[in-house]
N, C-alpha and C. Protein backbone atom coordinates (compact mmCIF):
# COMPACT_ATOMS: atom_id res chain seq x y z
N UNK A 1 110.01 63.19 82.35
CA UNK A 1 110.38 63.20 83.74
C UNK A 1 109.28 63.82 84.62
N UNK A 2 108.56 64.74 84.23
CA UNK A 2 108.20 65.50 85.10
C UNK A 2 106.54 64.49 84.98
N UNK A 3 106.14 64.00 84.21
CA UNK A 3 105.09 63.03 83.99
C UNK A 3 105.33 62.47 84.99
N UNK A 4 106.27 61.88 85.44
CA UNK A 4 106.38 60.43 86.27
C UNK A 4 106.54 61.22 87.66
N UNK A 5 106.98 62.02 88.34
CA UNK A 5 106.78 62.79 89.20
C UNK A 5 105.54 63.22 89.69
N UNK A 6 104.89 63.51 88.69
CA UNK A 6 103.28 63.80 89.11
C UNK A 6 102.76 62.38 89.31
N UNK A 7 102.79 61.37 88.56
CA UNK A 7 102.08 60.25 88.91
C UNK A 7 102.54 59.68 89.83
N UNK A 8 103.58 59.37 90.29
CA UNK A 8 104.15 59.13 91.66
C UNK A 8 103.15 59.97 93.08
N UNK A 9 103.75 61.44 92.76
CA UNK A 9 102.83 62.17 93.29
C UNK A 9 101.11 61.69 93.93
N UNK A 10 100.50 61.60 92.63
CA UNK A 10 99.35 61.20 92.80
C UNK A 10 99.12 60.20 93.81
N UNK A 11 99.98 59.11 93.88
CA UNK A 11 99.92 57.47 94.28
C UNK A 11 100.01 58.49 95.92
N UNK A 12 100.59 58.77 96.63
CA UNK A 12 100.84 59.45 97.82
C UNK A 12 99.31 59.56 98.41
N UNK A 13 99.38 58.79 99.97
CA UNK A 13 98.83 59.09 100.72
C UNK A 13 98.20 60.65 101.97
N UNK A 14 99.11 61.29 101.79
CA UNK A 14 99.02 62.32 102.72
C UNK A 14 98.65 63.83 101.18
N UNK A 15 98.66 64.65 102.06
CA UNK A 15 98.02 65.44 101.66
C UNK A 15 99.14 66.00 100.31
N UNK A 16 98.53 66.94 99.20
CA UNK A 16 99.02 67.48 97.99
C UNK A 16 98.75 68.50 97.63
N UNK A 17 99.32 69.04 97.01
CA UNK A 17 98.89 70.55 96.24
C UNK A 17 99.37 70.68 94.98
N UNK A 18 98.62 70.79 93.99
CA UNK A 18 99.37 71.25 92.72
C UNK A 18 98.95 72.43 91.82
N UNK A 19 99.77 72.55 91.20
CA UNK A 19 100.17 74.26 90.80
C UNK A 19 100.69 73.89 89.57
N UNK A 20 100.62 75.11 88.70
CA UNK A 20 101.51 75.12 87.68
C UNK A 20 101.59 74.04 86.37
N UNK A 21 102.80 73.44 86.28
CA UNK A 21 103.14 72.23 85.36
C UNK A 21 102.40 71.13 85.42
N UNK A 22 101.87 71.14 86.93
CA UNK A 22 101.45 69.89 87.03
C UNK A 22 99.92 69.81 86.46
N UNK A 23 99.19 71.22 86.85
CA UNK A 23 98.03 71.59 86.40
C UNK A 23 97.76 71.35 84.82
N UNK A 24 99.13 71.93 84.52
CA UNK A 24 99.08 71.35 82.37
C UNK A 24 99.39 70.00 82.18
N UNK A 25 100.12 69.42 82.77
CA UNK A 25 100.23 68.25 82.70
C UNK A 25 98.65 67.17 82.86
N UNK A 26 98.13 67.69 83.71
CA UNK A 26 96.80 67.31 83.62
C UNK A 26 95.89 67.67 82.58
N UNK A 27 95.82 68.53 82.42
CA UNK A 27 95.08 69.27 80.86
C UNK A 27 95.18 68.48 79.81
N UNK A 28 96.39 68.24 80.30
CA UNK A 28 96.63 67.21 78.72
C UNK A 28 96.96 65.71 78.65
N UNK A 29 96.56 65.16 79.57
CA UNK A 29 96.70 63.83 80.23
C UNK A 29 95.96 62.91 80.65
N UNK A 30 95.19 62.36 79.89
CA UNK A 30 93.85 61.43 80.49
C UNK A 30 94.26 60.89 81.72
N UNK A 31 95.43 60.20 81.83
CA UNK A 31 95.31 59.02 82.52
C UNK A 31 95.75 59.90 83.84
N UNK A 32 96.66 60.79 83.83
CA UNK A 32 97.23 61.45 85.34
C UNK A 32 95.83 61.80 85.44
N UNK A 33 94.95 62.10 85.14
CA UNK A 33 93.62 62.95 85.54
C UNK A 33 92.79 62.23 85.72
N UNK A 34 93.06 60.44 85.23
CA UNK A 34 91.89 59.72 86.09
C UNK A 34 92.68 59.51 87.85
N UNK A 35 93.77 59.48 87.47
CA UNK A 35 94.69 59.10 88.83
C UNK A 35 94.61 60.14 89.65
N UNK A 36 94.11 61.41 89.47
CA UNK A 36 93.66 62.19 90.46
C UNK A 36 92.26 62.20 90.59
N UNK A 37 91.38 61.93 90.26
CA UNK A 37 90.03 61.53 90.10
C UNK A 37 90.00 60.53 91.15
N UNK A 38 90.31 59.24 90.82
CA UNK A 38 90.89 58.45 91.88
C UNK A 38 91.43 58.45 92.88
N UNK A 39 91.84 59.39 93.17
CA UNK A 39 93.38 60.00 94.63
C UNK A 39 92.14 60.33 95.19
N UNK A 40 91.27 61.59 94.57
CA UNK A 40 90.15 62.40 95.38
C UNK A 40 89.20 62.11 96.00
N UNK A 41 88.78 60.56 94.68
CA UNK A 41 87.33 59.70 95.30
C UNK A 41 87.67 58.43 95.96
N UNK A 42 88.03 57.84 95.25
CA UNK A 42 88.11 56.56 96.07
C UNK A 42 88.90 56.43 97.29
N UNK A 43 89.94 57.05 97.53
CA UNK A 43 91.12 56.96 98.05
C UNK A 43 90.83 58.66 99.18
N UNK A 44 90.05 59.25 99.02
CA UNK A 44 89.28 60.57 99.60
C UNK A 44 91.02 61.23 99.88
N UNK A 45 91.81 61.46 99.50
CA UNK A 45 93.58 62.11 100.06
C UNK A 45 93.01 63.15 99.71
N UNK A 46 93.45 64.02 100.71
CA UNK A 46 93.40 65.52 100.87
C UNK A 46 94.49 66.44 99.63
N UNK A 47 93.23 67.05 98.55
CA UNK A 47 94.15 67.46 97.37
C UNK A 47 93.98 69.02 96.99
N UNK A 48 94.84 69.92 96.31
CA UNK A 48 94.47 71.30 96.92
C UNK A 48 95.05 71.65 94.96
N UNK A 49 94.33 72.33 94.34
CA UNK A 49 94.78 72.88 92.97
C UNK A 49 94.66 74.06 93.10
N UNK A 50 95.72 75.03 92.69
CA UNK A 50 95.62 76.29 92.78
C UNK A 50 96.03 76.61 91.33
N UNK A 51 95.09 76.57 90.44
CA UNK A 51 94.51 77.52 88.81
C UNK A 51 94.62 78.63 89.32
N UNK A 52 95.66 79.23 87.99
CA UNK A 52 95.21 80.89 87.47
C UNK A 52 93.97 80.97 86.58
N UNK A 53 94.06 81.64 86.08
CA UNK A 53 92.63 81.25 85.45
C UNK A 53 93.09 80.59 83.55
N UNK A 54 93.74 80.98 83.61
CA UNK A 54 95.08 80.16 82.50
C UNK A 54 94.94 78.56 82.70
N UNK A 55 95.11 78.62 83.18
CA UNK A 55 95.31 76.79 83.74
C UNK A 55 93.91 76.57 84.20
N UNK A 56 93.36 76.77 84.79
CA UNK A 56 91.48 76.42 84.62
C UNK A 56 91.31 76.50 83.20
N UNK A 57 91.46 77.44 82.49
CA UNK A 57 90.92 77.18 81.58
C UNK A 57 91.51 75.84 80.17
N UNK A 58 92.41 75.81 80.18
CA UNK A 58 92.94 74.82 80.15
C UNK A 58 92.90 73.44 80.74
N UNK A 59 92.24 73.14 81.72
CA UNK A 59 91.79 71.92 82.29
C UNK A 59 90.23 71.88 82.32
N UNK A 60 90.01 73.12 81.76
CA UNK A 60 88.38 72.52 81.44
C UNK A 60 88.09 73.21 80.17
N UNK A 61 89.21 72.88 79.09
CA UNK A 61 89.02 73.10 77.95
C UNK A 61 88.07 74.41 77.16
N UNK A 62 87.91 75.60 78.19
CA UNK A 62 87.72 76.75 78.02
C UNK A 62 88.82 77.61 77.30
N UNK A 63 88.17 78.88 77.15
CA UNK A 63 89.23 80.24 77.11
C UNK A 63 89.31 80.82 78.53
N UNK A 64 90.25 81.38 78.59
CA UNK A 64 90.14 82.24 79.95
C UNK A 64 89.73 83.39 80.02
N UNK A 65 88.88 84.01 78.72
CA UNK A 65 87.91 85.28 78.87
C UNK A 65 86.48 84.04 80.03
N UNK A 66 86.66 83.07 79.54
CA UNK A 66 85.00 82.39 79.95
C UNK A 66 85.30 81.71 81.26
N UNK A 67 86.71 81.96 81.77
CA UNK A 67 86.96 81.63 83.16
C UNK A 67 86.43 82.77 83.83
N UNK A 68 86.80 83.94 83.34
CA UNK A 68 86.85 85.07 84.21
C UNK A 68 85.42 85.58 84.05
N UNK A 69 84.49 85.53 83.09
CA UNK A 69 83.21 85.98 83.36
C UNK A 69 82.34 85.05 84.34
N UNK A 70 82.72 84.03 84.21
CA UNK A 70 81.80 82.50 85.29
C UNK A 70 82.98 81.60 86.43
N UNK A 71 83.64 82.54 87.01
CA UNK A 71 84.42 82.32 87.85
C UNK A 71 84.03 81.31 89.37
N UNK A 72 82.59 81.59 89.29
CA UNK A 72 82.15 80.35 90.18
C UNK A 72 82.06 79.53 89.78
N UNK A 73 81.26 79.38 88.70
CA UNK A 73 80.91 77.97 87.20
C UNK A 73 82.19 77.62 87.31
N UNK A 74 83.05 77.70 87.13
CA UNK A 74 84.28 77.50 86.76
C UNK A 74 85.01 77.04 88.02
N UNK A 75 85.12 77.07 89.06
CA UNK A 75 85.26 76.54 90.58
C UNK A 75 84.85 75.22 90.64
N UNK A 76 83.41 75.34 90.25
CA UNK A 76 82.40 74.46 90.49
C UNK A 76 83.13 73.35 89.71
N UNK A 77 82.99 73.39 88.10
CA UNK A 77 83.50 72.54 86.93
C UNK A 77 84.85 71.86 87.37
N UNK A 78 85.81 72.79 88.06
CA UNK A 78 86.62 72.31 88.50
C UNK A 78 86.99 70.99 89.30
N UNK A 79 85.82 71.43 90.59
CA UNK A 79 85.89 70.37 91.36
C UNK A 79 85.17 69.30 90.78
N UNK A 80 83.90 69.45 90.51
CA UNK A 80 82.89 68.08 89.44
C UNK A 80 84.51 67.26 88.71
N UNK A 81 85.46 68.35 87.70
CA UNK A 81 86.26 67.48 87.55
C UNK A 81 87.06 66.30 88.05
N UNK A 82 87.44 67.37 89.03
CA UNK A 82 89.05 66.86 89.79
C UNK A 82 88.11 66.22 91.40
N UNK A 83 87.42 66.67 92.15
CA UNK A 83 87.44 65.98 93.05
C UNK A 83 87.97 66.97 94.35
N UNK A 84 88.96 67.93 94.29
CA UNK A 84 89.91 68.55 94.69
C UNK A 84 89.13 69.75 95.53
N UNK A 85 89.96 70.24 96.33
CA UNK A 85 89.43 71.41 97.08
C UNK A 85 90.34 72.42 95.69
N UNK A 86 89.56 73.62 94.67
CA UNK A 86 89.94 74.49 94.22
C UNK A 86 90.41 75.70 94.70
N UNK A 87 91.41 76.42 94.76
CA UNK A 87 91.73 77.82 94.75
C UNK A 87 91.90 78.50 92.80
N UNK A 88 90.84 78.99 93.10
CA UNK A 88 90.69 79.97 91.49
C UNK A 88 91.40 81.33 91.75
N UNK A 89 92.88 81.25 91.69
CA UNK A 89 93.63 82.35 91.60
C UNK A 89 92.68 83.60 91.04
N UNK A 90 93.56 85.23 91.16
CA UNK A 90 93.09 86.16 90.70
C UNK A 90 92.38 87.10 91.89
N UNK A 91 91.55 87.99 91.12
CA UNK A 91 90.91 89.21 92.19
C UNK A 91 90.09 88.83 92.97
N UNK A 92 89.46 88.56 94.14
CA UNK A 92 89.06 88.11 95.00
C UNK A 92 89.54 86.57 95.11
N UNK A 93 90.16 85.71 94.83
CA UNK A 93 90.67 84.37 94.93
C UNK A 93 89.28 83.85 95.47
N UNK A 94 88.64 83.01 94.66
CA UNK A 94 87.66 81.37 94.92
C UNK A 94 88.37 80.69 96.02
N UNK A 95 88.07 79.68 97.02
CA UNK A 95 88.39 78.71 97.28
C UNK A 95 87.01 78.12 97.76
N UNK A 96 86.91 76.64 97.43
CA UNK A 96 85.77 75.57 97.50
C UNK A 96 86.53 74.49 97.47
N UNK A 97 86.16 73.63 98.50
CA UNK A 97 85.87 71.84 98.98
C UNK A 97 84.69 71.48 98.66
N UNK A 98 85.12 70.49 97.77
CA UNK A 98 83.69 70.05 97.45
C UNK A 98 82.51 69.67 98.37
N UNK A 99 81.53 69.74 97.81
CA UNK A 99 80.31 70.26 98.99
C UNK A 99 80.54 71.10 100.06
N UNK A 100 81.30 72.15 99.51
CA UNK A 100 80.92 73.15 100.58
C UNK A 100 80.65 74.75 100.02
N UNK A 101 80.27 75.44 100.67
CA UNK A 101 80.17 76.40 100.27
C UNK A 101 81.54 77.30 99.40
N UNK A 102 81.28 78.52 98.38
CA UNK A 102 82.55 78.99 98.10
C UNK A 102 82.85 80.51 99.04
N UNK A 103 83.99 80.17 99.15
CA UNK A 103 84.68 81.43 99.68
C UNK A 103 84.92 82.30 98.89
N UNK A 104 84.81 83.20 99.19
CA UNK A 104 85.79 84.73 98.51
C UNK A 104 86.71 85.65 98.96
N UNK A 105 88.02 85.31 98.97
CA UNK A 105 88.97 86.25 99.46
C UNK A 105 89.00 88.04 99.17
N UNK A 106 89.09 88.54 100.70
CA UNK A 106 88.74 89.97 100.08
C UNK A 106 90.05 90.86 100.87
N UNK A 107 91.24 89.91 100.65
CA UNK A 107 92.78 90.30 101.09
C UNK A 107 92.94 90.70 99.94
N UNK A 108 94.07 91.44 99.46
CA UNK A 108 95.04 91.24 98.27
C UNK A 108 94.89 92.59 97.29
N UNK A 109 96.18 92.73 96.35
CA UNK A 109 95.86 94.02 95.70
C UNK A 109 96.62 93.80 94.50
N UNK A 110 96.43 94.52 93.48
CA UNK A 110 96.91 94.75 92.06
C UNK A 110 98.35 94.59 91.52
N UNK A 111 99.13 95.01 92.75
CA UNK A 111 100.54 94.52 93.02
C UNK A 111 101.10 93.21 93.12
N UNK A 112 99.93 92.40 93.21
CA UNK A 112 100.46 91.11 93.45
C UNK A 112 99.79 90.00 92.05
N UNK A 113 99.84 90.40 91.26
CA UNK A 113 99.65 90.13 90.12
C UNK A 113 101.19 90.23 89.15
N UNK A 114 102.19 89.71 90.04
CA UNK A 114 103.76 89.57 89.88
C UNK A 114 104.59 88.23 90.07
N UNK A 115 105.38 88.10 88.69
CA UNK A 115 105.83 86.88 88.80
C UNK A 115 106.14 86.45 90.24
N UNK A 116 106.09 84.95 90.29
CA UNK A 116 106.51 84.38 92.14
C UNK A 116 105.40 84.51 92.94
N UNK A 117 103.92 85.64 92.60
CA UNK A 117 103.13 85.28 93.78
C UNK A 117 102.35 84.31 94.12
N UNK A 118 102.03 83.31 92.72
CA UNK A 118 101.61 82.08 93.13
C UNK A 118 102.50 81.21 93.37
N UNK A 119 103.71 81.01 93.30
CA UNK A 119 104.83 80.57 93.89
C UNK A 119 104.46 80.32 95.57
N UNK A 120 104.39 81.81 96.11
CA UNK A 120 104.36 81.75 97.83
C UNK A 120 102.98 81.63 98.05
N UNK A 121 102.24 81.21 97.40
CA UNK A 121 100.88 81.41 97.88
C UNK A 121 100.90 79.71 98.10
N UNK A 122 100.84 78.85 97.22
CA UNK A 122 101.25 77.37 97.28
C UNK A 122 102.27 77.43 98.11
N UNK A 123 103.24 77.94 98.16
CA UNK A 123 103.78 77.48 99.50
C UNK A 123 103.49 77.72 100.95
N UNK A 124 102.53 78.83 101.13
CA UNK A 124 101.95 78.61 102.16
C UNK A 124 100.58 78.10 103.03
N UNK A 125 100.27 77.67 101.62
CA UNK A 125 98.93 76.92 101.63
C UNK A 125 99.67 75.58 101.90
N UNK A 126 100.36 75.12 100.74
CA UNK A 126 101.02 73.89 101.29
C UNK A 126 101.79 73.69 102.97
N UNK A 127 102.63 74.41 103.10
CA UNK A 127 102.87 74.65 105.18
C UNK A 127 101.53 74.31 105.88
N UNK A 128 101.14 74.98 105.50
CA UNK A 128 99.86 74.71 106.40
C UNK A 128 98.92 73.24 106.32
N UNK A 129 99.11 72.55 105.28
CA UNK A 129 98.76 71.23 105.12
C UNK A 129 99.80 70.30 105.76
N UNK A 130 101.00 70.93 105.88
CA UNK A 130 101.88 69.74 106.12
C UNK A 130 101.80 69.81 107.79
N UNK A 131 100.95 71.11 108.57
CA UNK A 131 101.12 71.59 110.17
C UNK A 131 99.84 70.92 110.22
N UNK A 132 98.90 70.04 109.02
CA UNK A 132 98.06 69.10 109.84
C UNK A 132 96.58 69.74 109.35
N UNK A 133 96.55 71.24 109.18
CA UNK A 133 95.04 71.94 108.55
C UNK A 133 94.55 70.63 107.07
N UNK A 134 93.21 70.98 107.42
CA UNK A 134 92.35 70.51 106.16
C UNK A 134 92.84 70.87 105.20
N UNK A 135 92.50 70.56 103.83
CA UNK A 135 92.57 71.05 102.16
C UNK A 135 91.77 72.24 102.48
N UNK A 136 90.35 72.30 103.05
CA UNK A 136 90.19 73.26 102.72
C UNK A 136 90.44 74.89 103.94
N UNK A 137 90.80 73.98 105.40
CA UNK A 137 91.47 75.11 106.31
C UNK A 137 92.66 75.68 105.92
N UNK A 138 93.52 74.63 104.82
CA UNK A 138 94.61 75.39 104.15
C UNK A 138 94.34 76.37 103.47
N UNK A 139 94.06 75.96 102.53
CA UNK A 139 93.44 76.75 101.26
C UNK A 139 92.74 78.44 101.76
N UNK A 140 91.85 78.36 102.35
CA UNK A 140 91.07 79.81 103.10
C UNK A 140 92.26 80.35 103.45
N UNK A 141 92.88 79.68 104.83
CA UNK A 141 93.75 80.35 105.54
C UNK A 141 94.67 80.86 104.99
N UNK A 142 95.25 79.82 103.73
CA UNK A 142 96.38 80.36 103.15
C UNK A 142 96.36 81.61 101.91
N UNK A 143 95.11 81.77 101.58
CA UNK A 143 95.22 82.31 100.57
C UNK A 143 94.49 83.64 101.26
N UNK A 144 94.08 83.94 102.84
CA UNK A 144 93.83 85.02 103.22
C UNK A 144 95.46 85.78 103.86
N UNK A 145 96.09 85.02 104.47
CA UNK A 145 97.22 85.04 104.85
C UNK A 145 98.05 85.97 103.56
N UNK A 146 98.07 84.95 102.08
CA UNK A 146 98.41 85.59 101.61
C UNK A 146 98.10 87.27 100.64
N UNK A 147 97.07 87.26 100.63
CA UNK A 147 96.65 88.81 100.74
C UNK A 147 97.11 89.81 101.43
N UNK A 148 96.83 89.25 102.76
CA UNK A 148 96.81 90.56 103.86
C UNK A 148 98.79 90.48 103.70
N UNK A 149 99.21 89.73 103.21
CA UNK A 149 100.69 89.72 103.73
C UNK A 149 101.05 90.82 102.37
N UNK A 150 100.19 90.61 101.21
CA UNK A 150 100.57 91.85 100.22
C UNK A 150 99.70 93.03 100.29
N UNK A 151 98.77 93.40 101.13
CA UNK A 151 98.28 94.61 101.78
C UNK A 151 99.08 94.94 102.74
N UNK A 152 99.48 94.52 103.54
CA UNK A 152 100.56 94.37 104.85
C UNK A 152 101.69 95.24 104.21
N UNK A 153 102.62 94.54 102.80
CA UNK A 153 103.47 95.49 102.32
C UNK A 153 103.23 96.66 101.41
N UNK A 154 102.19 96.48 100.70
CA UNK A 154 102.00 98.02 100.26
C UNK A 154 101.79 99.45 101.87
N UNK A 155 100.60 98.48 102.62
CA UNK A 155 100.63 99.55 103.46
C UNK A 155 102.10 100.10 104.23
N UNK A 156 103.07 98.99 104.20
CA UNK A 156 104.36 99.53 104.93
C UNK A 156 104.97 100.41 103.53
N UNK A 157 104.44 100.75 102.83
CA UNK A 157 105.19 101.91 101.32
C UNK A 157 105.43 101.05 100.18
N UNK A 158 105.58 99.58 100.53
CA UNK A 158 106.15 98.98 99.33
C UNK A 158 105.09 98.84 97.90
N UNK A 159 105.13 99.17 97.21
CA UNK A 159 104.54 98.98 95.55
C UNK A 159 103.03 99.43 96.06
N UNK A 160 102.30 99.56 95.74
CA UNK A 160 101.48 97.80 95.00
C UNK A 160 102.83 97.97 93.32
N UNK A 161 103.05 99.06 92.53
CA UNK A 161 103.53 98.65 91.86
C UNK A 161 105.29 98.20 92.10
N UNK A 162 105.67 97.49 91.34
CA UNK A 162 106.74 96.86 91.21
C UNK A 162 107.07 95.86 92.77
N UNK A 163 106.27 95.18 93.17
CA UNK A 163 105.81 94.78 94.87
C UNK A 163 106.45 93.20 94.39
N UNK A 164 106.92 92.65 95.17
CA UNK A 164 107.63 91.27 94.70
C UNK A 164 107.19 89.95 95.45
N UNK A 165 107.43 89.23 95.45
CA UNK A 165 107.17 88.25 96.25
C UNK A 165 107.99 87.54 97.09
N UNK A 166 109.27 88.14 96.84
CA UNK A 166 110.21 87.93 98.12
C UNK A 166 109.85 88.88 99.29
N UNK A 167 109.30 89.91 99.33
CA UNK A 167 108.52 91.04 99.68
C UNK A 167 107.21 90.12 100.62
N UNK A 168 106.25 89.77 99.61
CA UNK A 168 105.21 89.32 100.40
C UNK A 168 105.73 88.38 101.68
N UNK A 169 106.43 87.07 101.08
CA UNK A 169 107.10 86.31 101.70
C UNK A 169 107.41 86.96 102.97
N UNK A 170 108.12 87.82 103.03
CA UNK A 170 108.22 88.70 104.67
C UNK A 170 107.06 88.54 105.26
N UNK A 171 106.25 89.39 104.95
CA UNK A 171 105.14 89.66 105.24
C UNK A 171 104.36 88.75 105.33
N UNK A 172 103.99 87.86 105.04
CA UNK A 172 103.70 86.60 105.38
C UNK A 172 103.78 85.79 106.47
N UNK A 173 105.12 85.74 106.58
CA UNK A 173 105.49 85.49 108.09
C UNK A 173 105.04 86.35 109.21
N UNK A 174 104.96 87.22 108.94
CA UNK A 174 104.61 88.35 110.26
C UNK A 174 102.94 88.19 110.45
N UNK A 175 102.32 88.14 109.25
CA UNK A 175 101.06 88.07 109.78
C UNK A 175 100.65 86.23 110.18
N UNK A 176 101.14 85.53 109.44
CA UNK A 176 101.35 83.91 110.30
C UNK A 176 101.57 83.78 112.15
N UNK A 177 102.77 85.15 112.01
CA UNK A 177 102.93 85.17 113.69
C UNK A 177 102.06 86.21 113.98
N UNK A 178 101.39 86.80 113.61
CA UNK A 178 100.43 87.69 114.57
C UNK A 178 99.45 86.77 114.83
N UNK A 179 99.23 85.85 113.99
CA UNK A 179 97.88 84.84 114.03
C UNK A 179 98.62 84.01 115.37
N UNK A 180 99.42 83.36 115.23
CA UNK A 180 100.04 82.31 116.44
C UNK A 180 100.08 82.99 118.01
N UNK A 181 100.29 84.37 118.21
CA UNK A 181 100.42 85.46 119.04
C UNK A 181 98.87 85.83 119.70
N UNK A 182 98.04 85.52 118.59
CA UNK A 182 96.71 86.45 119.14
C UNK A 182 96.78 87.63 119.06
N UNK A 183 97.89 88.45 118.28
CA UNK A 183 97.82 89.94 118.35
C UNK A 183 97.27 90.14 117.20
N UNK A 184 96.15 90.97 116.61
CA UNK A 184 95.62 91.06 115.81
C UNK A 184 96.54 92.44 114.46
N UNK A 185 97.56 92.78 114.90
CA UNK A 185 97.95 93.33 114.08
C UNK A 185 99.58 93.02 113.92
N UNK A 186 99.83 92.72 112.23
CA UNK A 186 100.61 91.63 112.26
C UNK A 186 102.09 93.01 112.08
């Protein structure tokens, strides 16, 4: 079931994001992985993968000690693969569109290394694709957004340890509306 969902998926014109299952599902899937190959090049659809470094490594047939020492290499390999604008989850978060330069997120803290935070992180990277931003204006935006929204709650007392992601999720929103506001403090 969930095969045919992603390839459906793939066939889709407008913009995508995938995460998770779908990321293994590719790992281990010639043909969904020429069909995103295809989605990316021929068909240029705006496509957004957000790897832990688990799932990178796994789609480029690494370990994930050799994700995490060559974490740009590994961005890079990514996209050469897929075609895709990458987000390389983890401590400073990667994000790169192909041919462009890489970013380095310098939001985010130790606390958020908790089940569900790539959950809201794809989902607000994804919002922001569906309000019309690029793959890769999503991607930056969303994955700075989501940092500062888990700096945002430690600094209000919450965790960094035991810090949740129904938690960030708040926080998220508030700094989304400080951005829409122009007030620089969310």
């Amino acid at each position: 079931m969930a095969r045919r969902v992603l390839e459906s998926a793939l066939r889709v014109d407008h913009a995508l994001l995938l995460d998770a299952d779908a990321l293994n599902l590719l790992a281990r899937d010639g043909e969904l992985l020429a069909a995103l190959q295809e989605r990316t090049g021929v068909r240029s659809a705006s496509t957004v993968l957000t790897p832990h470094p688990g799932e990178a490594a796994r789609l480029l047939g690494l370990d994930t000690p050799g994700i995490q020492a060559e974490r740009e290499s590994a961005v890079q390999q990514l996209i050469a693969l897929t075609g895709a604008t990458v987000v390389l989850k983890g401590h400073a978060t990667l994000v790169q569109q192909p041919g462009k330069e890489i970013w380095r997120n310098s939001t985010g803290n130790p606390g958020m290394a908790a089940p569900g935070m790539g959950d809201v992180l794809s989902g607000v990277i994804a919002a922001l694709l569906a309000q019309g931003l690029s793959a890769e204006q999503a991607a930056v935006l969303g994955v700075w957004v989501h940092g500062q929204a888990g700096d945002d709650a430690v600094a209000s007392g919450l965790g960094p340890a035991g810090l949740t992601a129904s938690e960030v999720c708040l926080f998220a929103r508030r700094v989304l509306g400080s951005l829409q506001s122009g007030d620089p403090e969310p």
